[in-house]
C-alpha atoms as a PDB file:
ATOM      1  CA  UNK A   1       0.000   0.000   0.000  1.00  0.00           C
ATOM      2  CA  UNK A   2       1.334   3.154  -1.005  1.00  0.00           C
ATOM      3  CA  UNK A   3       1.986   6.325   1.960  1.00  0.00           C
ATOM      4  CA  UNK A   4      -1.347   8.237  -0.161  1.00  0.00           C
ATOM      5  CA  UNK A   5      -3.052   5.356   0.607  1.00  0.00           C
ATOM      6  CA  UNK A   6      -1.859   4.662   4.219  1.00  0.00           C
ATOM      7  CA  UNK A   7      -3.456   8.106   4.894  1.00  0.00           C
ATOM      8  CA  UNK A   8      -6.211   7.274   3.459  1.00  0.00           C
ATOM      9  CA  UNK A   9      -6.694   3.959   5.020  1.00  0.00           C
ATOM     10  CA  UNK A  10      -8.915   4.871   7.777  1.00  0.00           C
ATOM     11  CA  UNK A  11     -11.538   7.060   5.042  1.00  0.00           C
ATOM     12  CA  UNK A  12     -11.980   4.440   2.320  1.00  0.00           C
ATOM     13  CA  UNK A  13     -12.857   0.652   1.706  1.00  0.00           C
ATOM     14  CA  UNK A  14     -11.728  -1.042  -2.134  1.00  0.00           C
ATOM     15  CA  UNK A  15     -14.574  -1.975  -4.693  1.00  0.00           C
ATOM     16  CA  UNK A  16     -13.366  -5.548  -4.175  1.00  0.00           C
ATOM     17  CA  UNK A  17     -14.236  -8.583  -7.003  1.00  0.00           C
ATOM     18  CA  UNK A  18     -16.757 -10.174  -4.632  1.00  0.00           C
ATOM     19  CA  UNK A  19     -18.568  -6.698  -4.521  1.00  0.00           C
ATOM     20  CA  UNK A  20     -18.704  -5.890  -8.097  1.00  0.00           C
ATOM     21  CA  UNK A  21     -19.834  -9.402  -8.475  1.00  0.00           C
ATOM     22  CA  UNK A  22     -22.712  -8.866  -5.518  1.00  0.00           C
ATOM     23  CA  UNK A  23     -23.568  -5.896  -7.475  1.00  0.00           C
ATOM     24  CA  UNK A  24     -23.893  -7.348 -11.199  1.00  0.00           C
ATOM     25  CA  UNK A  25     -26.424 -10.422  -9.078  1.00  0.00           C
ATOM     26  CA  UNK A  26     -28.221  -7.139  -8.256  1.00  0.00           C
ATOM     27  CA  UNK A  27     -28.558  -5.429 -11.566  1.00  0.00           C
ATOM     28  CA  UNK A  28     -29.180  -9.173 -13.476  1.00  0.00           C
ATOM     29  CA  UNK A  29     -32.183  -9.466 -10.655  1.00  0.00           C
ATOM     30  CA  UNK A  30     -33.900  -6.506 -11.097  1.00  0.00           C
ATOM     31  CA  UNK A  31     -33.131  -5.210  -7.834  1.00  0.00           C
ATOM     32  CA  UNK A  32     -34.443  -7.024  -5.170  1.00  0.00           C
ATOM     33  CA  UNK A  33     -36.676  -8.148  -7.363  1.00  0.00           C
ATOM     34  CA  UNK A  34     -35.958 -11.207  -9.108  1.00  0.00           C
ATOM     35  CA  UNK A  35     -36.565 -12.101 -12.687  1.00  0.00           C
ATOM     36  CA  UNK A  36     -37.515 -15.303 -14.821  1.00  0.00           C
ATOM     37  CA  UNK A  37     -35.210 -16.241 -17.275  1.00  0.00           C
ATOM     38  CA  UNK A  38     -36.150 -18.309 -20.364  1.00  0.00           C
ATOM     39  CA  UNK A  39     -35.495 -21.497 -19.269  1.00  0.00           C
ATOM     40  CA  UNK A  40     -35.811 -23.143 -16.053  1.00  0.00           C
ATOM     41  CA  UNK A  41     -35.924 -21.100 -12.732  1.00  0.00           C
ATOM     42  CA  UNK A  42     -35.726 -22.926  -9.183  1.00  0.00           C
ATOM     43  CA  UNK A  43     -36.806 -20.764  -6.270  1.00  0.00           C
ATOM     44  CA  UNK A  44     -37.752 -21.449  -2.619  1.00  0.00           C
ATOM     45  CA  UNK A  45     -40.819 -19.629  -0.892  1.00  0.00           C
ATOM     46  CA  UNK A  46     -40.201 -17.942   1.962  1.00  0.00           C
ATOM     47  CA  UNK A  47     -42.684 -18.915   4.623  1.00  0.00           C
ATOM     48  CA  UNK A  48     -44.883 -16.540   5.900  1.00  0.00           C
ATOM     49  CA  UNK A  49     -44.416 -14.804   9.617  1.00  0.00           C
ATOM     50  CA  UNK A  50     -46.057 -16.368  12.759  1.00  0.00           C
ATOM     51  CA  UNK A  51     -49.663 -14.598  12.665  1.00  0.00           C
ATOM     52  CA  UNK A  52     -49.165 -13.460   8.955  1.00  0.00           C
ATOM     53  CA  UNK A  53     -52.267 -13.709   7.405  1.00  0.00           C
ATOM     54  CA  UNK A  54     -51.073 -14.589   3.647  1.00  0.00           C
ATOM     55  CA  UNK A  55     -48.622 -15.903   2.037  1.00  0.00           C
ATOM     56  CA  UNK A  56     -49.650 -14.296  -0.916  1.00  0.00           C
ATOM     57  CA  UNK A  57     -49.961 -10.772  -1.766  1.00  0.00           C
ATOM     58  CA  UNK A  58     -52.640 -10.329  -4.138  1.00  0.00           C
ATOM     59  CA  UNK A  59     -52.511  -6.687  -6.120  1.00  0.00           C
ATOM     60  CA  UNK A  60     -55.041  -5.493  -9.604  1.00  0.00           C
ATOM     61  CA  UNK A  61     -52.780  -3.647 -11.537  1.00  0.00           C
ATOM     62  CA  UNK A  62     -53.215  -1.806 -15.351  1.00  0.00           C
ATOM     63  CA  UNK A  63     -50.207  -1.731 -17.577  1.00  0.00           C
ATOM     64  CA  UNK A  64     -50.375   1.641 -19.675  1.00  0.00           C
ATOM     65  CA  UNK A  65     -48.147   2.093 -22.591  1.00  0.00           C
ATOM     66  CA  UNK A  66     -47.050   5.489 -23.272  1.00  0.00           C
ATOM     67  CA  UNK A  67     -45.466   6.936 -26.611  1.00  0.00           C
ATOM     68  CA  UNK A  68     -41.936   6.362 -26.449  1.00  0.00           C
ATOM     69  CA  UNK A  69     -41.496   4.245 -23.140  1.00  0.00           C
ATOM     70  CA  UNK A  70     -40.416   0.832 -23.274  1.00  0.00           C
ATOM     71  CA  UNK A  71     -41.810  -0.302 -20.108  1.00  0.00           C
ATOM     72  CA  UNK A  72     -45.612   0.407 -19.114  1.00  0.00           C
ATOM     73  CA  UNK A  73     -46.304   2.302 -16.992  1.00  0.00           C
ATOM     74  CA  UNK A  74     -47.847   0.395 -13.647  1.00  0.00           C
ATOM     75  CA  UNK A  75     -50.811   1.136 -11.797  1.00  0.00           C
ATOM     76  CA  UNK A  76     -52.838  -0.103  -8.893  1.00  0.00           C
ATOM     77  CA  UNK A  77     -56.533  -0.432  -9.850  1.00  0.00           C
ATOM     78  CA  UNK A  78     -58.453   1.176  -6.820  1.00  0.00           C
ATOM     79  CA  UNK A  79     -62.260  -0.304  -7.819  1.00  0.00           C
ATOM     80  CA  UNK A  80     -60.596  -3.964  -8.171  1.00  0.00           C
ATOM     81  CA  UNK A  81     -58.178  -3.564  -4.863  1.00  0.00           C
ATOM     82  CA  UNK A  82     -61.732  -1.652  -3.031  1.00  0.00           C
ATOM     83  CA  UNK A  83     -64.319  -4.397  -4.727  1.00  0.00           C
ATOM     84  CA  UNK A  84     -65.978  -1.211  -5.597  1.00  0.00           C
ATOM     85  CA  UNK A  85     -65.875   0.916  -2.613  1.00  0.00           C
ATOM     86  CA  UNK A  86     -63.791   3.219  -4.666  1.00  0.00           C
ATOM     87  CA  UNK A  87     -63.575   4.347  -8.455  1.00  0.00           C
ATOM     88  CA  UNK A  88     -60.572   3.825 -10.984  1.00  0.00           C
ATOM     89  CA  UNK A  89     -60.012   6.711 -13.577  1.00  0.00           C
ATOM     90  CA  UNK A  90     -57.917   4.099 -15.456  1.00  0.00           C
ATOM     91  CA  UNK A  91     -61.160   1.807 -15.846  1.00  0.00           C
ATOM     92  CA  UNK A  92     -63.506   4.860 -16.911  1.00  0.00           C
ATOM     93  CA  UNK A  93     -61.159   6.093 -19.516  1.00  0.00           C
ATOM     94  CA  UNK A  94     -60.856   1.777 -20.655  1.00  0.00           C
ATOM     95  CA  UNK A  95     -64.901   2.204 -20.384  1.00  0.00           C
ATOM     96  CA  UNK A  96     -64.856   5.118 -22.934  1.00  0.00           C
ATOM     97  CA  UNK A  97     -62.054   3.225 -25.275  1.00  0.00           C
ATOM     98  CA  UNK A  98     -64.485  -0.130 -25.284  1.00  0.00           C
ATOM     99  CA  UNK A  99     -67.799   1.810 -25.801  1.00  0.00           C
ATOM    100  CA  UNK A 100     -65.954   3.577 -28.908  1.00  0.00           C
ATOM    101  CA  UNK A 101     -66.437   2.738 -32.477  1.00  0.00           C
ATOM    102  CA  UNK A 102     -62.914   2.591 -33.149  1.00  0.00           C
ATOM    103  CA  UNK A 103     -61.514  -1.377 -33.258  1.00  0.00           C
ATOM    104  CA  UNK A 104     -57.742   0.287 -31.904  1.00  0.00           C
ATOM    105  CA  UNK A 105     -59.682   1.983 -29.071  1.00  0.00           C
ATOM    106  CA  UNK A 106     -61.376  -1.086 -28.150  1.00  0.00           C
ATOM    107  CA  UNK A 107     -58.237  -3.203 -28.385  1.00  0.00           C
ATOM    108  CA  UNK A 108     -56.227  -0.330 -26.095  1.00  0.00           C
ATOM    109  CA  UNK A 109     -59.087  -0.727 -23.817  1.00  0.00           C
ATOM    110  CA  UNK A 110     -58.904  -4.441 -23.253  1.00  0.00           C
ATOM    111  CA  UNK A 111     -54.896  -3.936 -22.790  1.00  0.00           C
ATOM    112  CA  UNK A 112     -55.912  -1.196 -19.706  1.00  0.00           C
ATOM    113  CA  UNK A 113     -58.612  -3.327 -17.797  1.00  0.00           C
ATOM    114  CA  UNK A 114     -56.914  -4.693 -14.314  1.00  0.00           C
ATOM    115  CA  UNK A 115     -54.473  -7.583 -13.847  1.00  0.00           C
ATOM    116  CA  UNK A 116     -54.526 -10.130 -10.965  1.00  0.00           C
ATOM    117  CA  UNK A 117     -50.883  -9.981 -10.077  1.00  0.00           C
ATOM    118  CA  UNK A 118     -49.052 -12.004  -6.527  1.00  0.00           C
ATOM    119  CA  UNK A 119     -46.065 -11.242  -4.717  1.00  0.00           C
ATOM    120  CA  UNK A 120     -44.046 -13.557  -2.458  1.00  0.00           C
ATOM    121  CA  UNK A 121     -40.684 -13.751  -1.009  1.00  0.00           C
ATOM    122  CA  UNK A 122     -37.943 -16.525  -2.782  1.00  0.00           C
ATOM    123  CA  UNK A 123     -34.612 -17.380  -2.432  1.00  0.00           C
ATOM    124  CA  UNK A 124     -33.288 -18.248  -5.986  1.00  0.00           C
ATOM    125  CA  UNK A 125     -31.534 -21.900  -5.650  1.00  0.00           C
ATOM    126  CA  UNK A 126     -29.376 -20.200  -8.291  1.00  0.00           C
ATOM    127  CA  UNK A 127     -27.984 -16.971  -6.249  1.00  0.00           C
ATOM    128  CA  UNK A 128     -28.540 -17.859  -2.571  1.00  0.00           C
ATOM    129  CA  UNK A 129     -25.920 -15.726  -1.709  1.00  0.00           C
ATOM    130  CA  UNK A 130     -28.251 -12.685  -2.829  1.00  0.00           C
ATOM    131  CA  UNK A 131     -30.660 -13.031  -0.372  1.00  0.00           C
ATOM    132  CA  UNK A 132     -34.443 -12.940  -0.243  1.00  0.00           C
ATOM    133  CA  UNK A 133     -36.226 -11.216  -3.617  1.00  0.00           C
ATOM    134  CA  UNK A 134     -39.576 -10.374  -3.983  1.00  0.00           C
ATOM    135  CA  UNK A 135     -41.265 -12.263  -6.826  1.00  0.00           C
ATOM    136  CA  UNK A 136     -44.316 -10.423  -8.683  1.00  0.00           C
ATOM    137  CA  UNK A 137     -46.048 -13.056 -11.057  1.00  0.00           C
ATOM    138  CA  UNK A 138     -49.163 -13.369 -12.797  1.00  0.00           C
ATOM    139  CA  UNK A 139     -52.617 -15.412 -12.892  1.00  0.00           C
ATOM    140  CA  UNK A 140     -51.087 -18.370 -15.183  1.00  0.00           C
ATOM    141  CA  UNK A 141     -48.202 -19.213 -12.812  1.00  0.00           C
ATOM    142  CA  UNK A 142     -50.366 -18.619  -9.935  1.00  0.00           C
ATOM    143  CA  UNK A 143     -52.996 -21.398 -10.952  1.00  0.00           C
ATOM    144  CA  UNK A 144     -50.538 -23.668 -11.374  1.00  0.00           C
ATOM    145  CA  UNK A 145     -48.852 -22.881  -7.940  1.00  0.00           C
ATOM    146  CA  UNK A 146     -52.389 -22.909  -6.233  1.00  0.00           C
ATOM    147  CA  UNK A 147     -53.103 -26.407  -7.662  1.00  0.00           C
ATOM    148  CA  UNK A 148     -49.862 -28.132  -6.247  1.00  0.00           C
ATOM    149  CA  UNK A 149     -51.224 -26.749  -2.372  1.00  0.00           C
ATOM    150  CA  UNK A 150     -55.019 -27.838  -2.944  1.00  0.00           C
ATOM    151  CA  UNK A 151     -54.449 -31.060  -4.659  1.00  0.00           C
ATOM    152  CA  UNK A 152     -56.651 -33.290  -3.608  1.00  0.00           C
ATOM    153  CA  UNK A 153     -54.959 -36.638  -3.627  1.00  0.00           C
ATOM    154  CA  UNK A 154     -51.461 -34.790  -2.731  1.00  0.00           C
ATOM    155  CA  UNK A 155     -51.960 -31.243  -1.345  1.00  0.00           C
ATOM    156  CA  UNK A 156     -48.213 -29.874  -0.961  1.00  0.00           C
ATOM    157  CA  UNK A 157     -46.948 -27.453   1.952  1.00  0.00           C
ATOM    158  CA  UNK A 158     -44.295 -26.506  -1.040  1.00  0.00           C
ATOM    159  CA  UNK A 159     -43.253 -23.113   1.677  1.00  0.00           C
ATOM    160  CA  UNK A 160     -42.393 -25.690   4.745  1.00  0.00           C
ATOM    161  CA  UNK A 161     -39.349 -24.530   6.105  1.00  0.00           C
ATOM    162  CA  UNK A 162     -38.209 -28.328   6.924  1.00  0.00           C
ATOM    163  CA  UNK A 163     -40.374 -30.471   4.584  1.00  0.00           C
ATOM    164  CA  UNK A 164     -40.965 -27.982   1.871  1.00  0.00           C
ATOM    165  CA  UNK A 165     -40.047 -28.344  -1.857  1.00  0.00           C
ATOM    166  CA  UNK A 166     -38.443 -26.236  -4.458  1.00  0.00           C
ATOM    167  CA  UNK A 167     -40.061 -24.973  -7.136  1.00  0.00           C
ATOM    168  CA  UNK A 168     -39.347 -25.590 -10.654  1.00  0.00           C
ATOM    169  CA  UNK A 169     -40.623 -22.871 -13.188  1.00  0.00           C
ATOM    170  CA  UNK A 170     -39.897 -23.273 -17.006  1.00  0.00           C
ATOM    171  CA  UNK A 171     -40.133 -19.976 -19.169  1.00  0.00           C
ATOM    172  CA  UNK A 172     -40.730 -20.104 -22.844  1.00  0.00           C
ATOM    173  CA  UNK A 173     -40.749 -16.825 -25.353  1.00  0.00           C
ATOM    174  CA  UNK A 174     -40.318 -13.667 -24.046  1.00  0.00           C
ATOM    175  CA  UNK A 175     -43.331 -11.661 -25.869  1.00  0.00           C
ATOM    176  CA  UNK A 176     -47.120 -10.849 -24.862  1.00  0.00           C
ATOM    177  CA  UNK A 177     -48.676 -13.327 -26.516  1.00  0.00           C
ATOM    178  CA  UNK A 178     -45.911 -15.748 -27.095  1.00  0.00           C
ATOM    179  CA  UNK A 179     -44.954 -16.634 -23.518  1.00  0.00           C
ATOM    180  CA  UNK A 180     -45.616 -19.621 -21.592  1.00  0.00           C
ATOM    181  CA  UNK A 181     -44.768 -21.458 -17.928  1.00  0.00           C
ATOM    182  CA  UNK A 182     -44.884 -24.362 -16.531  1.00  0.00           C
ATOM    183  CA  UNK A 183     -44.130 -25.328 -12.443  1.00  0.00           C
ATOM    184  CA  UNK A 184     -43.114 -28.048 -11.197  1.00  0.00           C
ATOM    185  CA  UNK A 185     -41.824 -29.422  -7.865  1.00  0.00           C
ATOM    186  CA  UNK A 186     -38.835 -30.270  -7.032  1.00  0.00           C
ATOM    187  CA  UNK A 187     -38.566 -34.301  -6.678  1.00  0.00           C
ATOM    188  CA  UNK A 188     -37.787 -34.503  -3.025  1.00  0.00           C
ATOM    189  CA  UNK A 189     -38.273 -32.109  -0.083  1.00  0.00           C
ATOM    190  CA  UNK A 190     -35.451 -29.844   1.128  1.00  0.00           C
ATOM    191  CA  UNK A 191     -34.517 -27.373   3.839  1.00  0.00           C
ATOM    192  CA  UNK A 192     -34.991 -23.511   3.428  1.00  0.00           C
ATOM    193  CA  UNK A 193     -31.266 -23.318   4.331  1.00  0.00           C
ATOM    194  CA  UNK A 194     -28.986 -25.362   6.539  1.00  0.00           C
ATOM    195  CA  UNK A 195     -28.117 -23.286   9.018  1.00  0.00           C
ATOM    196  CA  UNK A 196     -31.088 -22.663  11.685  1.00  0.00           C
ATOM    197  CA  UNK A 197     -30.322 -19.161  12.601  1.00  0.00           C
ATOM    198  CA  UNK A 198     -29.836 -18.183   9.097  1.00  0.00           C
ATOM    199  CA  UNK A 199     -33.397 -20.097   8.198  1.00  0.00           C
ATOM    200  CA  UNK A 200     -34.984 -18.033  11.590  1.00  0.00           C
ATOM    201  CA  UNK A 201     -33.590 -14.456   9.915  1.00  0.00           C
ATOM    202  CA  UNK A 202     -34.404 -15.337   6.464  1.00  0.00           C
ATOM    203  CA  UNK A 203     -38.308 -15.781   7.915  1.00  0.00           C
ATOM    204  CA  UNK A 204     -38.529 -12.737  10.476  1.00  0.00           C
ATOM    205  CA  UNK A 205     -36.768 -10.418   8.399  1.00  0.00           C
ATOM    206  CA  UNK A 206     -38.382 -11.000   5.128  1.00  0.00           C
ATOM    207  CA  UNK A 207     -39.648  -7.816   3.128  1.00  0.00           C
ATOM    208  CA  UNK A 208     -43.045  -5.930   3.828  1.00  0.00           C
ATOM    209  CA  UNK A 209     -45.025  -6.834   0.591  1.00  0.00           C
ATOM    210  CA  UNK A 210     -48.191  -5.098   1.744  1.00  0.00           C
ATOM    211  CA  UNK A 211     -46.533  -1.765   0.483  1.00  0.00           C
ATOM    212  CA  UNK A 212     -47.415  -3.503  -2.791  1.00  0.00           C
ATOM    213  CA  UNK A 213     -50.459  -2.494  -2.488  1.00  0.00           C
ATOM    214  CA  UNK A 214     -50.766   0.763  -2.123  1.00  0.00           C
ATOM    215  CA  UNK A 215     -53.514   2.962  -3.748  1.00  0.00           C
ATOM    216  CA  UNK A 216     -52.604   5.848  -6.429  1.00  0.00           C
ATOM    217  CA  UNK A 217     -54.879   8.975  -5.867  1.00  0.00           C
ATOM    218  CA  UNK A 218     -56.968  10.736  -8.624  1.00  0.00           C
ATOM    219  CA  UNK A 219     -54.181  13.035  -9.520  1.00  0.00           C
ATOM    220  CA  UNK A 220     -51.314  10.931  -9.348  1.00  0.00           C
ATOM    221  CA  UNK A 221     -53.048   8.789 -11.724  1.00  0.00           C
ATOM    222  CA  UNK A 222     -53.296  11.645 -13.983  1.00  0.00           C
ATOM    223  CA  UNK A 223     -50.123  12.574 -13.770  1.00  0.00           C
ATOM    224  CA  UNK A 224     -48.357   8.916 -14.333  1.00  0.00           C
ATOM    225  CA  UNK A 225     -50.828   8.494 -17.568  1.00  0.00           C
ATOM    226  CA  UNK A 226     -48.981  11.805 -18.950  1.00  0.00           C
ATOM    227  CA  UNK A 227     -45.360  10.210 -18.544  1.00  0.00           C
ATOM    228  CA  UNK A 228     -44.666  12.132 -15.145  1.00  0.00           C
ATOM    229  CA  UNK A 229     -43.446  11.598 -11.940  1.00  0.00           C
ATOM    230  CA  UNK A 230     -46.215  11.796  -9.428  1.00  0.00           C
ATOM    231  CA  UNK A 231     -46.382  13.341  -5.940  1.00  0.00           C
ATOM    232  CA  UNK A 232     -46.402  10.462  -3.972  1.00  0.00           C
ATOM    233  CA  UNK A 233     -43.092   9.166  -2.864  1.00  0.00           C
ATOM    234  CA  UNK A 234     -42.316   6.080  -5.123  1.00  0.00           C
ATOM    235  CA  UNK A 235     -43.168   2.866  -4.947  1.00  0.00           C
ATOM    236  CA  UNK A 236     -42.607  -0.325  -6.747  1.00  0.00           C
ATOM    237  CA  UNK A 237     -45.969  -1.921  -8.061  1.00  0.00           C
ATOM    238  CA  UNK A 238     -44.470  -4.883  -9.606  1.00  0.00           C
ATOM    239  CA  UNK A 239     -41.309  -6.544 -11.034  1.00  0.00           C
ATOM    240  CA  UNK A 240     -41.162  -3.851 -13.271  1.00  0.00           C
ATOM    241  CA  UNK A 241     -40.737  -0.634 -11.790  1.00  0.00           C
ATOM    242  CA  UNK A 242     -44.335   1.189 -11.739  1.00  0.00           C
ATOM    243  CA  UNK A 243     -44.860   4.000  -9.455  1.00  0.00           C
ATOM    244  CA  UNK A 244     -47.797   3.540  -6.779  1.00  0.00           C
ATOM    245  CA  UNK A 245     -48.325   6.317  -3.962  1.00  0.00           C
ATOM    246  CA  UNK A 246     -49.100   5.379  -0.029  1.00  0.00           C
ATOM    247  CA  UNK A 247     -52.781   4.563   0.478  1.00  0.00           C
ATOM    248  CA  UNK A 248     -53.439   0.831   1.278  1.00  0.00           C
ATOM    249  CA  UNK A 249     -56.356  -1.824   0.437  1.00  0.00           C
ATOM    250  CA  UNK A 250     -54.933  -4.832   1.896  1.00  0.00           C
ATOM    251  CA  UNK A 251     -58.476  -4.857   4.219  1.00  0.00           C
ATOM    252  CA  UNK A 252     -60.727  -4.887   1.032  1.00  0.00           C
ATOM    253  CA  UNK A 253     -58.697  -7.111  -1.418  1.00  0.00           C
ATOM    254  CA  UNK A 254     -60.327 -10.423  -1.037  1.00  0.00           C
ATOM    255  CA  UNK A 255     -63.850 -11.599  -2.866  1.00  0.00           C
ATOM    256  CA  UNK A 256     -62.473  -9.213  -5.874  1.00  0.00           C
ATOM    257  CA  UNK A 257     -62.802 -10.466  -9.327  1.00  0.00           C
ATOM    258  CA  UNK A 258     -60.892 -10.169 -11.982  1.00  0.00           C
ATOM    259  CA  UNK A 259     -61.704  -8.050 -14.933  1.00  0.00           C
ATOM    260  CA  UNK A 260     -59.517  -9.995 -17.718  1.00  0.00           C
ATOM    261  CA  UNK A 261     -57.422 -12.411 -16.443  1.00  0.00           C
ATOM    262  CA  UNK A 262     -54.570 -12.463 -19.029  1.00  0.00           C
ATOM    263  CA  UNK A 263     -51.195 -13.130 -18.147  1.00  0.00           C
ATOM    264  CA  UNK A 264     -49.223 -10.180 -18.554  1.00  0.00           C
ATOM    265  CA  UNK A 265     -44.940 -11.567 -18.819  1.00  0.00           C
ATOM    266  CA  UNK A 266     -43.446  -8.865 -17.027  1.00  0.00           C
ATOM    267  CA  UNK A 267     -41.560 -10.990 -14.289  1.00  0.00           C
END
């Protein structure tokens, strides 16, 4: 080490290889949130907290494409996440499109109506070391996840910390209307993690996915359909980055139905 250095010993830490490698986990993930690759994924389910009511997090989301962004924009649907109690200017303006005479504005209508999308907690079998990501997914791999816990010959804890399973899920095509998934377990049962005090932290300290959904007010739905930022401090919707502000349904979620149940691949 060098004197410059020496003095400066005490002020700065290297950007070591194991960091920059931490950090490229990060940016392949999406963040904390992880991402399916085409091909097959194995993650682990994160059981849910002693008196947690839900695994699950269950959010009704539009995706709005804007001129010139790649990524829709993301937005909680307040009537779907309320079961009415509340009104959604996303589904009157989809109203207006669908009652037009215009075949685009119907089509753009039937892209806005509301999304069933889940969250959960997973450790990816293939980056342990990166720690718990959230994992936003839609009604088709949801069905099939649902199925393998309510079978009736062979009903699966699959989130056990002890006796659980892996899961297996197999992306194919990458497009709207081209992509497809299939889950699977794993063929035997397997820990969460070896060590018991690392399986106790990985359950208590899991993230808060209730901040998933939050409610967007009137005008910051206005202002998010126009490209800009909006009041509200930000706040991820869903794997991809959508911007949600701080008012909460998670009371009035449940006996909600869904609107059009397409599978939208933006995991």
């Amino acid at each position: 080490m060098s004197e410059e250095e020496t003095n400066l010993a005490d002020f700065f830490e290297e950007y070591t290889p194991e960091e920059a490698d931490k950090d490229r986990r990060f940016i392949d993930s999406g963040g904390d949130f992880v991402k399916l690759k085409v091909g097959r994924n194995t993650f682990r389910i994160v059981p849910k907290q002693k008196g947690q009511e839900d695994l699950f997090f269950k959010v009704y989301v539009h995706y709005i494409r804007l001129p010139g962004k790649e990524e829709p924009v993301v937005i909680n649907c307040a009537k779907m996440m309320t079961g009415g109690k509340r009104q959604c200017d996303v589904c009157t303006k989809a109203n207006k499109l669908k009652a037009s005479s215009n075949p685009l504005d119907q089509n753009i209508a039937k892209d806005w109506y509301p999304k069933a999308r889940t969250f959960c907690n997973v450790i990816d079998r293939k980056d342990p070391e990166g720690g718990i990501k959230k994992w936003g997914f839609g009604k088709q791999i949801f069905d099939q996840i649902n199925d393998l816990r309510n079978d009736p010959e062979d009903p699966v804890d699959f989130s056990h910390p002890i006796n659980g399973y892996d899961l297996h899920i197999t992306r194919k095509g990458t497009g709207k209307n081209d992509t497809e998934y299939r889950v699977k377990l794993a063929g035997k049962p397997s820990k969460l993690c070896e060590d018991m005090e690392d399986m106790k932290d990985y359950i208590l300290n899991q993230p808060d996915l209730s901040v998933h959904q939050q409610l967007p007010s009137s005008e910051d739905i206005k202002k998010l359909m126009r490209g800009e930022a909006p009041n509200s401090r930000r706040q991820l919707s869903s794997g991809d980055e959508g911007r949600t502000p701080s008012r909460t349904a998670a009371d009035d979620i449940d006996d909600v139905s869904v609107v059009d149940d397409d599978d939208i691949p933006f995991d």
